[in-house]
PDB file of N, CA and C in Angstrom:
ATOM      1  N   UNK A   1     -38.686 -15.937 -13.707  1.00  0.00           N
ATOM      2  CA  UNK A   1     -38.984 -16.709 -12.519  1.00  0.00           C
ATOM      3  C   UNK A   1     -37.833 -17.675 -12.268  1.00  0.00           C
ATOM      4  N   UNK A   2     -37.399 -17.730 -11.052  1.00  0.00           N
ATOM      5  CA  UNK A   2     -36.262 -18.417 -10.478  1.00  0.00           C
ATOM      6  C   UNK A   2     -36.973 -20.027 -10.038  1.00  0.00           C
ATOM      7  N   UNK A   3     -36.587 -20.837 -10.413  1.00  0.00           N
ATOM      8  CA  UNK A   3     -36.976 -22.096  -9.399  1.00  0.00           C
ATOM      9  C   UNK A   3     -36.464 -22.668  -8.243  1.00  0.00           C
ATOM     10  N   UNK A   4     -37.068 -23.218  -7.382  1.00  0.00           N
ATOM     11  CA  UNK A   4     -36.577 -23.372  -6.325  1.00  0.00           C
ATOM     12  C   UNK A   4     -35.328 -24.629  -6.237  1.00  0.00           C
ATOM     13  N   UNK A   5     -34.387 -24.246  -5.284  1.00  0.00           N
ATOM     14  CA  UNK A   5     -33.572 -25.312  -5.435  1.00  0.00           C
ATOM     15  C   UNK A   5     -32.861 -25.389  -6.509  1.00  0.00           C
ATOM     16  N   UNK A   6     -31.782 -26.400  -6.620  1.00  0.00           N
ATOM     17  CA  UNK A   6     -30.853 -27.055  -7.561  1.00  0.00           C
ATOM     18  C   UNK A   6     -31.429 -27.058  -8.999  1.00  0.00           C
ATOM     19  N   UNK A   7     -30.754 -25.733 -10.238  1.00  0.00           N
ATOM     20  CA  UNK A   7     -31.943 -26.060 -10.926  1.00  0.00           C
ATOM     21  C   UNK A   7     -30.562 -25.302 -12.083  1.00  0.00           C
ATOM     22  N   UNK A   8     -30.639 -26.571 -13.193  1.00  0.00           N
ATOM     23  CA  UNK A   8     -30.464 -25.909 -14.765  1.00  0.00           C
ATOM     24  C   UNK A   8     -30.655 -24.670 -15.027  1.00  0.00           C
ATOM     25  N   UNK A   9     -32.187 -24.339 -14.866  1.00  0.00           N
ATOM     26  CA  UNK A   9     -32.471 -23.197 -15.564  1.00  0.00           C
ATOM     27  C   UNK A   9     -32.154 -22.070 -14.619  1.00  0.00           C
ATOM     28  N   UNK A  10     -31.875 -22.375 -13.205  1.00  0.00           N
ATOM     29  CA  UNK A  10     -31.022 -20.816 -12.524  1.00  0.00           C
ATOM     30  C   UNK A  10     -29.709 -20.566 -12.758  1.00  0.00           C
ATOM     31  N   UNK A  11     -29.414 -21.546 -13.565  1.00  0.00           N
ATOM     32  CA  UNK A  11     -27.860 -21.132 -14.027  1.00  0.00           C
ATOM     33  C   UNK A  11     -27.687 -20.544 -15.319  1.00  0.00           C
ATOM     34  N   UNK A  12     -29.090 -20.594 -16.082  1.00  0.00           N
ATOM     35  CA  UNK A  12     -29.269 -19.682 -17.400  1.00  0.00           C
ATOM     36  C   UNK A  12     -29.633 -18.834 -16.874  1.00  0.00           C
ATOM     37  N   UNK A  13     -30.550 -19.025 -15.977  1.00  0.00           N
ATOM     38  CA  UNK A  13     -30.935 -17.274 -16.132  1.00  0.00           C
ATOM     39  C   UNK A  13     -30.309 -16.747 -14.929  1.00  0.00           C
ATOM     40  N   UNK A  14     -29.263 -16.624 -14.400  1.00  0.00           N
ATOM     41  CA  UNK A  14     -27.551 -16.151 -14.158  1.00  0.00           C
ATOM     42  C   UNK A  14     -27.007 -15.678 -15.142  1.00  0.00           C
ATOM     43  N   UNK A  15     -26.555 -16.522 -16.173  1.00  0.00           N
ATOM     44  CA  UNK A  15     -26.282 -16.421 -16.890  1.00  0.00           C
ATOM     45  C   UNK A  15     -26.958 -14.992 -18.120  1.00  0.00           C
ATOM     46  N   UNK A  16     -28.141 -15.230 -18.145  1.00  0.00           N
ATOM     47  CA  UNK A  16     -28.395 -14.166 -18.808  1.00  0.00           C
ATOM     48  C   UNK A  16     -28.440 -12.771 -18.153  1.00  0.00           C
ATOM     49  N   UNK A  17     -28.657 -12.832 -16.950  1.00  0.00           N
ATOM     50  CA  UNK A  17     -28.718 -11.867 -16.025  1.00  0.00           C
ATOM     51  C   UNK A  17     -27.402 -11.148 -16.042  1.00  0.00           C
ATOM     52  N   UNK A  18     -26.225 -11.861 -16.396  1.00  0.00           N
ATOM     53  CA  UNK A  18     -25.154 -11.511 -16.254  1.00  0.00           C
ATOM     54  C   UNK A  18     -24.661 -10.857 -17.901  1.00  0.00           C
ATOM     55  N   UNK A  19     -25.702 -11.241 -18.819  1.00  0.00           N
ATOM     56  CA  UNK A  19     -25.233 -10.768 -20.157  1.00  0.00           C
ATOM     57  C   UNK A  19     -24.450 -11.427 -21.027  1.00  0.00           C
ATOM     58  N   UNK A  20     -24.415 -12.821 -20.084  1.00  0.00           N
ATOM     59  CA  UNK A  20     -22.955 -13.951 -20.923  1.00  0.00           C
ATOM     60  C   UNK A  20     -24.053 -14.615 -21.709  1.00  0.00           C
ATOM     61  N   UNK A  21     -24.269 -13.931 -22.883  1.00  0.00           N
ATOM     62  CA  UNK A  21     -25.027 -14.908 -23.472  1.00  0.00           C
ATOM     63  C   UNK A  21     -24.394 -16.130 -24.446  1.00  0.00           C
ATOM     64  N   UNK A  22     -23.377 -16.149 -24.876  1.00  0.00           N
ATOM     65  CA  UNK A  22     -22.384 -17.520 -25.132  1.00  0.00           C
ATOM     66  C   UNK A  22     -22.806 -18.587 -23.328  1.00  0.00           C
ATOM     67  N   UNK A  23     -22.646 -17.941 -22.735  1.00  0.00           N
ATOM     68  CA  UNK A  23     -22.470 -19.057 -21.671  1.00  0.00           C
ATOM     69  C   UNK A  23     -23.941 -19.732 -21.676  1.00  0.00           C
ATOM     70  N   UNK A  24     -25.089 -18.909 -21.620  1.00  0.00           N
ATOM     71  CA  UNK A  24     -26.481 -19.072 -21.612  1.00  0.00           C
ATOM     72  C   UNK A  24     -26.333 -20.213 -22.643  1.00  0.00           C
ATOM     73  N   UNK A  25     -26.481 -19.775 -23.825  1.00  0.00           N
ATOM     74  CA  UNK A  25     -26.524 -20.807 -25.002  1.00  0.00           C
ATOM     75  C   UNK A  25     -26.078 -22.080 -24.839  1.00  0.00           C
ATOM     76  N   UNK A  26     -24.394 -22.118 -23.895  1.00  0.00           N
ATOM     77  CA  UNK A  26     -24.130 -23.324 -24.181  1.00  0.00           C
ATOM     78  C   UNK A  26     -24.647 -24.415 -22.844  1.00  0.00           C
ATOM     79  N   UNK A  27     -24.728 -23.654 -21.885  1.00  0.00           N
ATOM     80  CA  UNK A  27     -25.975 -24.310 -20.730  1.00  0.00           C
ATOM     81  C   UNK A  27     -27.237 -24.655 -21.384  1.00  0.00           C
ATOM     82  N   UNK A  28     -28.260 -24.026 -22.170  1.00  0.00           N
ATOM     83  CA  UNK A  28     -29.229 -24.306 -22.905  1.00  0.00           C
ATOM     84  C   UNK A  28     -28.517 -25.725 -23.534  1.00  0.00           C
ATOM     85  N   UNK A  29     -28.101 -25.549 -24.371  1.00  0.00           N
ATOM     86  CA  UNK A  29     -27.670 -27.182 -25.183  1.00  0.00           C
ATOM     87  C   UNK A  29     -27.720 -27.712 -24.326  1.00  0.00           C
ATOM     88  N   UNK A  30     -26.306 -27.854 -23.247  1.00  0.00           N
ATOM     89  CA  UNK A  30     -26.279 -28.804 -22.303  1.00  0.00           C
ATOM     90  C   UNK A  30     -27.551 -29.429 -21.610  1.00  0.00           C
ATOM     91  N   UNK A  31     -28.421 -28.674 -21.288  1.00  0.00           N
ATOM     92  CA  UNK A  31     -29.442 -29.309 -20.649  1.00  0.00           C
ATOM     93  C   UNK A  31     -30.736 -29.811 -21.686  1.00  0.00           C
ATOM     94  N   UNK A  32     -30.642 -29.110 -22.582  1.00  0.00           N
ATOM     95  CA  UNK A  32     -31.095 -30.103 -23.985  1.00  0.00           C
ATOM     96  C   UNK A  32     -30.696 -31.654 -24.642  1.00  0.00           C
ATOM     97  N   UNK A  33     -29.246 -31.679 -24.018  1.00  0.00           N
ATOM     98  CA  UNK A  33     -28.273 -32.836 -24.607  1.00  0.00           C
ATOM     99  C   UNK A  33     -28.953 -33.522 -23.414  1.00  0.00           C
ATOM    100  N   UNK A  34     -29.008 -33.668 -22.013  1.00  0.00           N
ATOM    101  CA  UNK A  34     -29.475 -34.695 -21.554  1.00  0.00           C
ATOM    102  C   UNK A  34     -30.453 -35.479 -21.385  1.00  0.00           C
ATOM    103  N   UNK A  35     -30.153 -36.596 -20.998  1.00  0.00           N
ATOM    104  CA  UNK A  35     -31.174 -37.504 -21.037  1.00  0.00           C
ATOM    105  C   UNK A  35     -32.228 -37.348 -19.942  1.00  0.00           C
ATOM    106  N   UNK A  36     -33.889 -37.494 -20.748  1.00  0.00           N
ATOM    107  CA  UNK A  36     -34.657 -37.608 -19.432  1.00  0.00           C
ATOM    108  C   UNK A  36     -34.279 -37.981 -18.355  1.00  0.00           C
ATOM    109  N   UNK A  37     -34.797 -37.401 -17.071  1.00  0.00           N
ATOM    110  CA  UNK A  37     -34.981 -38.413 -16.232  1.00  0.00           C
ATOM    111  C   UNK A  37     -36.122 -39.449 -15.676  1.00  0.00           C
ATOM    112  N   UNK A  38     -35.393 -40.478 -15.194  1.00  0.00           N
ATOM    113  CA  UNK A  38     -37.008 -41.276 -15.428  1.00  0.00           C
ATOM    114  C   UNK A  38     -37.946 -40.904 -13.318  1.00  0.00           C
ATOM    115  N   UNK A  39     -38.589 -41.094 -13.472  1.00  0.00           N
ATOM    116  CA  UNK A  39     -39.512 -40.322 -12.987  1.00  0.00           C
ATOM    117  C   UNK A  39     -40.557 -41.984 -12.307  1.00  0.00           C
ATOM    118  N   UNK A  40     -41.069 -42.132 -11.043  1.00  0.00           N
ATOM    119  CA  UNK A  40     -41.529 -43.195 -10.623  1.00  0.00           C
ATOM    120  C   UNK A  40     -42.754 -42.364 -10.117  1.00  0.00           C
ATOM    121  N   UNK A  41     -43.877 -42.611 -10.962  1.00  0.00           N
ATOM    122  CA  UNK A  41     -45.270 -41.838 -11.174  1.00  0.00           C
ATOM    123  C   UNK A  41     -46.308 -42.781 -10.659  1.00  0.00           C
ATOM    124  N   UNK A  42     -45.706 -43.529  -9.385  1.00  0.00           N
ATOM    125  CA  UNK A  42     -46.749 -44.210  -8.737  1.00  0.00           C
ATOM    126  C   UNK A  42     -47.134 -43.506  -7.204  1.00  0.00           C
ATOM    127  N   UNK A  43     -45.966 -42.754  -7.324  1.00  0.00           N
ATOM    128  CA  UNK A  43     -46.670 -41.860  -5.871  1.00  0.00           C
ATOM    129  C   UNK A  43     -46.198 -40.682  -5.881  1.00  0.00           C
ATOM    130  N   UNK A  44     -46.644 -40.086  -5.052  1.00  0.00           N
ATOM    131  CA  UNK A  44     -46.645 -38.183  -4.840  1.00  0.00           C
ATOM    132  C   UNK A  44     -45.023 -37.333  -5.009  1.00  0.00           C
ATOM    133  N   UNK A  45     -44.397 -38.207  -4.195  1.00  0.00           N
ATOM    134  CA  UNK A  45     -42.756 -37.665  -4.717  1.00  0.00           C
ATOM    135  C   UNK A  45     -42.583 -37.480  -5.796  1.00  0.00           C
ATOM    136  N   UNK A  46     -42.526 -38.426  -6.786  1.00  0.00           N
ATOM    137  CA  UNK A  46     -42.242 -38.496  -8.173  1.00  0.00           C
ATOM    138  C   UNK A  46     -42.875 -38.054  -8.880  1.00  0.00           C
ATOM    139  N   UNK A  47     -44.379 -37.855  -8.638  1.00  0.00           N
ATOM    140  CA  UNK A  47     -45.349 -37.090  -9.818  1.00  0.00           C
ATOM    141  C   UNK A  47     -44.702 -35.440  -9.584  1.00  0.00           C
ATOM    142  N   UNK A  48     -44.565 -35.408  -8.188  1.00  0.00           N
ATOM    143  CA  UNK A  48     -44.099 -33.717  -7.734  1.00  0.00           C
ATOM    144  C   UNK A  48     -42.329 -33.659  -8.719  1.00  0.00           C
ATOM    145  N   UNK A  49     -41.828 -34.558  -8.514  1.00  0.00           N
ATOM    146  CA  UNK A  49     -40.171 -34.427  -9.145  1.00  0.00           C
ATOM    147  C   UNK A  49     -40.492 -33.821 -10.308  1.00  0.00           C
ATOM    148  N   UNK A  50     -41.577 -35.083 -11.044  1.00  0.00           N
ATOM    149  CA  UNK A  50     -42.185 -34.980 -13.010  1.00  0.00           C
ATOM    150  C   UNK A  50     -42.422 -33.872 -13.218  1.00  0.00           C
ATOM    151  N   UNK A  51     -43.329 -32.848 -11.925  1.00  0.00           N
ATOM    152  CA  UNK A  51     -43.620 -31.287 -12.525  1.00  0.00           C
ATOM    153  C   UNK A  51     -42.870 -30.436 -12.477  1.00  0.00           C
ATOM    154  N   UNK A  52     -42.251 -30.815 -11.096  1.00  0.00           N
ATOM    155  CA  UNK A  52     -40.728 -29.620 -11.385  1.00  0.00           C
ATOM    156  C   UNK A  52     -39.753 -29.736 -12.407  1.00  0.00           C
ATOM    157  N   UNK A  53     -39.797 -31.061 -12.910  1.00  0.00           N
ATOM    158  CA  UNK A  53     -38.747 -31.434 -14.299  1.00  0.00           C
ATOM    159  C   UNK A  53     -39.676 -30.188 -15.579  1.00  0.00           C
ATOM    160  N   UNK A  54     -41.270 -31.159 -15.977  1.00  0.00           N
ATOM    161  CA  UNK A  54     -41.946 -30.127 -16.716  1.00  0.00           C
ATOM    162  C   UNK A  54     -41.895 -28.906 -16.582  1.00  0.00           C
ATOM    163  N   UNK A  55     -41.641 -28.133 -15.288  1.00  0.00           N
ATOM    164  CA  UNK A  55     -41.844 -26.831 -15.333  1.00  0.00           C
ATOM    165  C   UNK A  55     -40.539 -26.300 -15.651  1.00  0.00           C
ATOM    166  N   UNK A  56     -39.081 -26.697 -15.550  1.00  0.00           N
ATOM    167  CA  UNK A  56     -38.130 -26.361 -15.692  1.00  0.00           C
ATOM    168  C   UNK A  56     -37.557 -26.391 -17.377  1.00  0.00           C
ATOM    169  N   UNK A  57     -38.308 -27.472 -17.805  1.00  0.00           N
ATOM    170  CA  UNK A  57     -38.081 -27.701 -19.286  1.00  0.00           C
ATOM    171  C   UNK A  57     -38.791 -26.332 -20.317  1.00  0.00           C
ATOM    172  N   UNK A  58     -40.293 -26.335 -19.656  1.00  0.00           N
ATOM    173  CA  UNK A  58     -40.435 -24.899 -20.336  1.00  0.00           C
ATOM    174  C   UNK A  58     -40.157 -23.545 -19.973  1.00  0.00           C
ATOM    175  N   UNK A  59     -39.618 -23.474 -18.922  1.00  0.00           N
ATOM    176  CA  UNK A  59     -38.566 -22.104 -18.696  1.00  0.00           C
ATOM    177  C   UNK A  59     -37.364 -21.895 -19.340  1.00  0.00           C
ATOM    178  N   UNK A  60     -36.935 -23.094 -19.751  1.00  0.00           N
ATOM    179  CA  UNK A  60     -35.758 -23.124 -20.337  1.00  0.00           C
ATOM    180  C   UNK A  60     -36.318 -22.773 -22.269  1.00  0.00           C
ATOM    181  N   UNK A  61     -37.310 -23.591 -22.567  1.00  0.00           N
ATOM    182  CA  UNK A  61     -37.941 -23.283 -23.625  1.00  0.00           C
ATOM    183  C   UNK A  61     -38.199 -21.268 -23.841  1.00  0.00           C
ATOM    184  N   UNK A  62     -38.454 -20.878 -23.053  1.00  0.00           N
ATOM    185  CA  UNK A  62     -39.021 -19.685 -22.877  1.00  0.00           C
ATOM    186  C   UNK A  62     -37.512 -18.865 -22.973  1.00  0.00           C
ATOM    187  N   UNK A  63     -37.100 -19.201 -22.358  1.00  0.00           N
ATOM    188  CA  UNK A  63     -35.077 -18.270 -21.938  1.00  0.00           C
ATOM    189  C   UNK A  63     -34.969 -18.713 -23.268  1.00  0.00           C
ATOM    190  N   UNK A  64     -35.016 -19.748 -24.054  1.00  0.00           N
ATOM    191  CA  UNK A  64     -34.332 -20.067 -25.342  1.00  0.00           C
ATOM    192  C   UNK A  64     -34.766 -19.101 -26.188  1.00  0.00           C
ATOM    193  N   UNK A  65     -36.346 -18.768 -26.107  1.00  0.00           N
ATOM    194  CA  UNK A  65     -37.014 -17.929 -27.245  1.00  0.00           C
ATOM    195  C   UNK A  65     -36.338 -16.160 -26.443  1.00  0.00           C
ATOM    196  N   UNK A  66     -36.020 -16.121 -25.293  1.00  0.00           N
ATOM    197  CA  UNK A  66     -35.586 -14.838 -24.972  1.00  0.00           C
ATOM    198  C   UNK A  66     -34.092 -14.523 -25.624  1.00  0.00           C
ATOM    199  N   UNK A  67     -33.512 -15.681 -25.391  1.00  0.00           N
ATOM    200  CA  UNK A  67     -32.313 -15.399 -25.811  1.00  0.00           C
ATOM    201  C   UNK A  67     -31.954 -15.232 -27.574  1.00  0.00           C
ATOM    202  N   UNK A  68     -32.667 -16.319 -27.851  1.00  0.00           N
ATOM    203  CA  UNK A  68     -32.675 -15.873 -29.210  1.00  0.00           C
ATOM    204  C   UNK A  68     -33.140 -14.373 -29.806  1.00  0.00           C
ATOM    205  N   UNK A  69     -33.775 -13.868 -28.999  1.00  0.00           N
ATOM    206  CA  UNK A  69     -33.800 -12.296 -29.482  1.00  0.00           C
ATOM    207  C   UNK A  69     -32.730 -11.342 -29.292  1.00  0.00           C
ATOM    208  N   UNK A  70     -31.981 -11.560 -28.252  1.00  0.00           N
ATOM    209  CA  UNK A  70     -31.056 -11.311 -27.667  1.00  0.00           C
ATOM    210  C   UNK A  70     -30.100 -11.533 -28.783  1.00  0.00           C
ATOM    211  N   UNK A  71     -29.482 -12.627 -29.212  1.00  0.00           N
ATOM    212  CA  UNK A  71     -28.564 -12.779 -30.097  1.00  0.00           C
ATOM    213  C   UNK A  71     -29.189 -11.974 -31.498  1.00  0.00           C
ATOM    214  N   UNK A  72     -30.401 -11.595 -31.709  1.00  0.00           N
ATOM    215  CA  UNK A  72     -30.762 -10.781 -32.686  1.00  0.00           C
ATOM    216  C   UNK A  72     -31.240 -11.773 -33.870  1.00  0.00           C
ATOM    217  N   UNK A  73     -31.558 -12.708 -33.806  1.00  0.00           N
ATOM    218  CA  UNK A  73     -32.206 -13.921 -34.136  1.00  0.00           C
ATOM    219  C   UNK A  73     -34.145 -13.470 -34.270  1.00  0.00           C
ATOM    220  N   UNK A  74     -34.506 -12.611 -34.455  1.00  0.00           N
ATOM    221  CA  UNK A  74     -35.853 -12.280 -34.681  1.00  0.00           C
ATOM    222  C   UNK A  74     -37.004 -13.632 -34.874  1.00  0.00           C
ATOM    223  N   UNK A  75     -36.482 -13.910 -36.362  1.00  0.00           N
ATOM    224  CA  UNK A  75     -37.456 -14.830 -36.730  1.00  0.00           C
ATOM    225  C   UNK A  75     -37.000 -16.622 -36.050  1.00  0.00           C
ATOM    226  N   UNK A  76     -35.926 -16.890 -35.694  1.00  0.00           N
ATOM    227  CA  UNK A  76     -36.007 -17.865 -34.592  1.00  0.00           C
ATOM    228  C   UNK A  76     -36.975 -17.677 -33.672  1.00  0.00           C
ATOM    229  N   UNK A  77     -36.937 -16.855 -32.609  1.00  0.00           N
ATOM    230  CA  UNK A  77     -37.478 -16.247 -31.676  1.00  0.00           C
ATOM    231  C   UNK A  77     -38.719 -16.258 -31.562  1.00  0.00           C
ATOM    232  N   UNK A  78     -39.302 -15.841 -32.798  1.00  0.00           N
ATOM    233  CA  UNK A  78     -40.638 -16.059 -33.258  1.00  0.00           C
ATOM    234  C   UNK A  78     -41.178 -16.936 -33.293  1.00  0.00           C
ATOM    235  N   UNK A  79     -40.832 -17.719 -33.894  1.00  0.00           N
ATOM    236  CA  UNK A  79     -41.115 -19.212 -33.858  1.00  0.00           C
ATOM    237  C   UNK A  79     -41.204 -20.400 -32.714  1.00  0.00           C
ATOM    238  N   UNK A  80     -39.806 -19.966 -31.848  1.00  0.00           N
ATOM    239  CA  UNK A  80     -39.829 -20.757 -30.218  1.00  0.00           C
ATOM    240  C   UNK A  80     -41.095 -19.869 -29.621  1.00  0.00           C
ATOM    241  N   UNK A  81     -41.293 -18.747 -29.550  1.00  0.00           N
ATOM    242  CA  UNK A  81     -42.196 -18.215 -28.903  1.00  0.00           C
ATOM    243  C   UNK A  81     -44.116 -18.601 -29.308  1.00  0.00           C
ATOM    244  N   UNK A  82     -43.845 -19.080 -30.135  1.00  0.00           N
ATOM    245  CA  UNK A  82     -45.069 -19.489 -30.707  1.00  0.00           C
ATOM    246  C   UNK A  82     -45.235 -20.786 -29.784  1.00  0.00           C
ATOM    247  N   UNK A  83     -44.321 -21.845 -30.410  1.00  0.00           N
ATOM    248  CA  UNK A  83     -44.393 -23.023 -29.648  1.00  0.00           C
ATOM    249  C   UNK A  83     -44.784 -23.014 -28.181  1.00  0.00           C
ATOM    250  N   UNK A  84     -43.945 -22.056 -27.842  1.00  0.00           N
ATOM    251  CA  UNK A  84     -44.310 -21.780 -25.833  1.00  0.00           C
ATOM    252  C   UNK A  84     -45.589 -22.026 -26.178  1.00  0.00           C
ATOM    253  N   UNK A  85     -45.949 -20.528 -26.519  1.00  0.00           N
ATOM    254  CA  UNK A  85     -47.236 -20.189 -26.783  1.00  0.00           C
ATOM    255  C   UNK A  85     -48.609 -21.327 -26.912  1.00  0.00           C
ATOM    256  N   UNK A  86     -48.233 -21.789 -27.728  1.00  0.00           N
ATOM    257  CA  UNK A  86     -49.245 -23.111 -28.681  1.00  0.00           C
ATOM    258  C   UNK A  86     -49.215 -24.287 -27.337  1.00  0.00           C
ATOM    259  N   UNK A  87     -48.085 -24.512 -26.412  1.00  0.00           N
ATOM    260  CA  UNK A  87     -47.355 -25.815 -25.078  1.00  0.00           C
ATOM    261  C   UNK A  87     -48.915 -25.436 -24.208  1.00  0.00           C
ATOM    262  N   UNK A  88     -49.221 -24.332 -23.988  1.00  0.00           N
ATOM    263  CA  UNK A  88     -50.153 -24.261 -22.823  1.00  0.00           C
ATOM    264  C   UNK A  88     -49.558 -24.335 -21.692  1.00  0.00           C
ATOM    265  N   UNK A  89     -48.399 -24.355 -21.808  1.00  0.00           N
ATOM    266  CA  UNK A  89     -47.912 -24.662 -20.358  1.00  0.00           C
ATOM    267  C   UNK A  89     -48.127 -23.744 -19.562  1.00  0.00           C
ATOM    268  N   UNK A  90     -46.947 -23.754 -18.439  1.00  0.00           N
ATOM    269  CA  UNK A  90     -46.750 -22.245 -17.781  1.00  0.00           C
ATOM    270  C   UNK A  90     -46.156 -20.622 -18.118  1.00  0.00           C
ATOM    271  N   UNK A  91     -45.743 -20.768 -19.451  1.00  0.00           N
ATOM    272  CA  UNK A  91     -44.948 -19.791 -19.657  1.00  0.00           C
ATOM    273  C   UNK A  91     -45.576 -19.100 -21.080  1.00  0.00           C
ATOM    274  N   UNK A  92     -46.805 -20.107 -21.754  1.00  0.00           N
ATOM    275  CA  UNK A  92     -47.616 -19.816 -22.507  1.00  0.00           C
ATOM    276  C   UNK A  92     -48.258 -18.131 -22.287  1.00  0.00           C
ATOM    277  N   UNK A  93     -48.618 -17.702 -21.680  1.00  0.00           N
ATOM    278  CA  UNK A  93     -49.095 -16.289 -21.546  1.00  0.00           C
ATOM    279  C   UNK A  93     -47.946 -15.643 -21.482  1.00  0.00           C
ATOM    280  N   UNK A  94     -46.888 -15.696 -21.350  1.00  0.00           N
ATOM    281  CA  UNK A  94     -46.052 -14.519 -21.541  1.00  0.00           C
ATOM    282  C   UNK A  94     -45.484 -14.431 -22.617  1.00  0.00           C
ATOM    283  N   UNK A  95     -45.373 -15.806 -23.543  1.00  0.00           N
ATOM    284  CA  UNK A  95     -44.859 -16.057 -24.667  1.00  0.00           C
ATOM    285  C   UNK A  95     -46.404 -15.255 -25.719  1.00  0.00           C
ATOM    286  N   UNK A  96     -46.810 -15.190 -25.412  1.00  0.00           N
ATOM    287  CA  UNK A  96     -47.855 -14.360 -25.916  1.00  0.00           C
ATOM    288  C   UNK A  96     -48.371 -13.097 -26.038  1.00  0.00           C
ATOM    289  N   UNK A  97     -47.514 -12.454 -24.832  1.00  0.00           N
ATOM    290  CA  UNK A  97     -47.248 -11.084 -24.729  1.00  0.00           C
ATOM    291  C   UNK A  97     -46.555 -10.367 -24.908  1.00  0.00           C
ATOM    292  N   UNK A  98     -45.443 -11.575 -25.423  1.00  0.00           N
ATOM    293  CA  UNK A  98     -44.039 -11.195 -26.237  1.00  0.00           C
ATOM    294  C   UNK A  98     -44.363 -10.743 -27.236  1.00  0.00           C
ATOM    295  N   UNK A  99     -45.201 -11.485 -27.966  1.00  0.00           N
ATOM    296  CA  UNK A  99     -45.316 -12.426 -29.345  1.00  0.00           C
ATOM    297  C   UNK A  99     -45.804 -10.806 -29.937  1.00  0.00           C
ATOM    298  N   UNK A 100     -46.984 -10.527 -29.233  1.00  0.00           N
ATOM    299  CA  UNK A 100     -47.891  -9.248 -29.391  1.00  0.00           C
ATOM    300  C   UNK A 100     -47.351  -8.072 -29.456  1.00  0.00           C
ATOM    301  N   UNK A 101     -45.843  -8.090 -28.766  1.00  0.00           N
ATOM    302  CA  UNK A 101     -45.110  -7.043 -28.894  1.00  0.00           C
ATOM    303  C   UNK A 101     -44.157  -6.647 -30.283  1.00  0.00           C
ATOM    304  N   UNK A 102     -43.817  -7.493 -30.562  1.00  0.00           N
ATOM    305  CA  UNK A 102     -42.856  -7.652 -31.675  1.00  0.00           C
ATOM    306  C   UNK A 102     -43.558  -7.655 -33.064  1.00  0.00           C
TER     307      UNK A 102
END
């Protein structure tokens, strides 16, 4: 899933799309290395910013557990995919259908 707009994680998954998985990886860090952003959760803009931040953080979580299979990293993989899994988030059911596969 692509997100809309200006987004970290469409430049990984470019990136993986493209097979550069060195490049993937080091975009993953990068957007790991930064700092939250802070987020003004007193009205509707900002609670909406907070979910598109949340939802982008576990896509990127999810590409991490993809990619790590990719690099042939099995039991990494396993493990991020659990976590998805266990987050409930949005990406929880597929990290689960991974999980079931392997």
């Amino acid at each position: 899933m692509t997100s809309r707009g200006d987004s970290h994680a469409d430049e990984i998954i470019s990136a993986m799309e493209a097979d550069d998985i060195s490049e993937a990886r080091n975009l993953i860090t990068a957007f790991r290395s930064m700092p939250e952003p802070v987020f003004d959760l007193s009205g509707e803009a900002g609670q909406y910013r907070f979910e598109l931040y949340k939802a982008e953080c576990q896509l990127v979580d999810y590409q991490d557990a993809v990619l790590l299979m990719r690099e042939g990293r099995p039991l990494k993989a396993r493990k991020a995919l659990r976590t998805v899994a266990a987050s409930g988030g949005y990406y929880a059911s597929a990290a689960e259908e991974v999980l079931d596969k392997l």
